[in-house]
C-alpha atoms as a PDB file:
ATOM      1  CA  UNK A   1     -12.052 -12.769   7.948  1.00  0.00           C
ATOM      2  CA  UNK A   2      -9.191 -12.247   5.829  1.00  0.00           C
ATOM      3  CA  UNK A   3      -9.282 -14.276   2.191  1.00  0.00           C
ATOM      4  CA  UNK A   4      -6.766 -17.051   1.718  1.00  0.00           C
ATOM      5  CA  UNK A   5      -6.812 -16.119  -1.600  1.00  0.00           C
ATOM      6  CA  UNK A   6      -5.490 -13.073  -2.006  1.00  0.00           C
ATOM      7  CA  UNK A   7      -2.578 -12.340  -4.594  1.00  0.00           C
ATOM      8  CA  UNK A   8       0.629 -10.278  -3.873  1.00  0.00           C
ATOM      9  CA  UNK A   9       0.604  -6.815  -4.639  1.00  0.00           C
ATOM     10  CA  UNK A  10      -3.477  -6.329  -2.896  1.00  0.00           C
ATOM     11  CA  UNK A  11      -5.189  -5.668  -0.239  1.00  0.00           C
ATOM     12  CA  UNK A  12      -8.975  -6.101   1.246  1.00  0.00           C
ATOM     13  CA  UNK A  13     -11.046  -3.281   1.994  1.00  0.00           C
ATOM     14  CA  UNK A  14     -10.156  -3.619   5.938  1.00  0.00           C
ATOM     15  CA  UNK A  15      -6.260  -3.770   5.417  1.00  0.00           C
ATOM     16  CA  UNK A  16      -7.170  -0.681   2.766  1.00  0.00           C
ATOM     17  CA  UNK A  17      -8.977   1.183   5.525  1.00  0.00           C
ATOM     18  CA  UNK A  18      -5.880   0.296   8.041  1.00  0.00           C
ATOM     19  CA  UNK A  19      -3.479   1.358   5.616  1.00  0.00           C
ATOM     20  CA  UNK A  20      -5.295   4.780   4.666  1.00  0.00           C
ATOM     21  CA  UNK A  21      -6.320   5.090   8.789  1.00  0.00           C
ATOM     22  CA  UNK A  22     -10.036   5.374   7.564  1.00  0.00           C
ATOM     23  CA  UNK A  23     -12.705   3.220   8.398  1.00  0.00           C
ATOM     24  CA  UNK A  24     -14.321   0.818   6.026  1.00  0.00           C
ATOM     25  CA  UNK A  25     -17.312   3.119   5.395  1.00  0.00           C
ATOM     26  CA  UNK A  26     -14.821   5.437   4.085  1.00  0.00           C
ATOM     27  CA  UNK A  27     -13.102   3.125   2.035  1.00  0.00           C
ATOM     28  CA  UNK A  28     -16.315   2.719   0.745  1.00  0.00           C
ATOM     29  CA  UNK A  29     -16.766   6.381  -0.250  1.00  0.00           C
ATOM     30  CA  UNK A  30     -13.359   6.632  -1.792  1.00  0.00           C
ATOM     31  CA  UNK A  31     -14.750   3.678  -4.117  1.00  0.00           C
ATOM     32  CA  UNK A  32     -18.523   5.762  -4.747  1.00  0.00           C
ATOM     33  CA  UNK A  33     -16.399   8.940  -4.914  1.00  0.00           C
ATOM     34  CA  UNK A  34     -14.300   7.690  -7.942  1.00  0.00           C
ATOM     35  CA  UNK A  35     -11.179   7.557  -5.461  1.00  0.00           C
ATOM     36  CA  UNK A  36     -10.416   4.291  -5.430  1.00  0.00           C
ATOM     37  CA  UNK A  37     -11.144   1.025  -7.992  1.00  0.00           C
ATOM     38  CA  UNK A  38     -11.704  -1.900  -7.117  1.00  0.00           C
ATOM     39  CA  UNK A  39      -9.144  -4.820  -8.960  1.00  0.00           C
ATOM     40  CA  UNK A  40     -10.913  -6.933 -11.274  1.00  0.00           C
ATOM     41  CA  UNK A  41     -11.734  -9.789  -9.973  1.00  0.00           C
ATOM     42  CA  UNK A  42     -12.907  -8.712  -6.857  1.00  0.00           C
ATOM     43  CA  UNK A  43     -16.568  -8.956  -6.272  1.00  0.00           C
ATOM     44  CA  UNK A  44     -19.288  -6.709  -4.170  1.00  0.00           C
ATOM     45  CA  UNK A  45     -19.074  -8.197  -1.526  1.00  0.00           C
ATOM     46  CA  UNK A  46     -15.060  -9.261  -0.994  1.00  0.00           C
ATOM     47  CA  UNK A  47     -13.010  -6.154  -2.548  1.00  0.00           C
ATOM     48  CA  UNK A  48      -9.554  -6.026  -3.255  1.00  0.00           C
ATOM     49  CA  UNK A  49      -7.579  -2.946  -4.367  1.00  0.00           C
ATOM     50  CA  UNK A  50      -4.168  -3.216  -5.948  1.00  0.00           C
ATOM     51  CA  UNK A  51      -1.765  -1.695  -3.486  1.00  0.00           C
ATOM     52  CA  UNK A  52      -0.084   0.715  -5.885  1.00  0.00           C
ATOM     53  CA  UNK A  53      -2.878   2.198  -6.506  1.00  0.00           C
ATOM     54  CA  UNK A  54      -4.054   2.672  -2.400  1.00  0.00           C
ATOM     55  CA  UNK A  55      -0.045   3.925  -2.050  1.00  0.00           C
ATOM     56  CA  UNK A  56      -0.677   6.598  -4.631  1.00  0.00           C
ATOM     57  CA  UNK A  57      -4.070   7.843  -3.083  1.00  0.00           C
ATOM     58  CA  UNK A  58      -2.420   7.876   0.599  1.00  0.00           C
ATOM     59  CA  UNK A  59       0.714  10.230  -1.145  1.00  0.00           C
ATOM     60  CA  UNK A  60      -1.995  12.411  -3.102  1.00  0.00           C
ATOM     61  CA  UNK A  61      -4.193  12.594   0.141  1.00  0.00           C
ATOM     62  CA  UNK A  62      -0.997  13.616   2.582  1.00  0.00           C
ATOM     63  CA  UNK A  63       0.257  15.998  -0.744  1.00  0.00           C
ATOM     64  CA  UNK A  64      -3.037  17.834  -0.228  1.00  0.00           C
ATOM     65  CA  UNK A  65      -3.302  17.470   3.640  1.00  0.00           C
ATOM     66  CA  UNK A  66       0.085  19.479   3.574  1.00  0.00           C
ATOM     67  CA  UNK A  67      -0.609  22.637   1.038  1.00  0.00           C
END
C-alpha cells in the first residue's frame, strides 16, 4: 500500500526498487550497504528516499555497469 502521505521529490522503498529494477530485498541492501539513506522522517518500517538521491545511485550504478 502506497502512503497518502508522501511529499514531492520521494519515493517508497517499492517505487525505489521499481525505479532501480531491483527487488525490495535489494533496496534493502543498498540501505545496509551504505548505498542508499533513508530521508528523515521516514521510519523502519515505511521508508522513503529522496529521489535525487535514488537518480544519482541509478547513474553511478549504469556509469559502472558500462566501464
Amino acid at each position: 500500500m502506497e502512503s497518502q502521505l508522501l511529499r514531492p521529490g520521494y519515493l517508497t522503498a517499492h517505487q525505489t526498487a521499481t525505479a532501480l529494477d531491483i527487488s525490495l530485498g535489494g533496496v534493502r541492501q543498498l540501505v545496509r550497504r551504505g548505498h542508499l539513506r533513508p530521508a528523515p522522517g521516514s521510519t523502519p518500517r515505511q521508508r522513503w528516499f529522496v529521489l535525487a538521491d535514488v537518480q544519482t545511485y541509478a547513474a553511478q550504478r549504469d556509469t559502472a555497469n558500462a566501464a
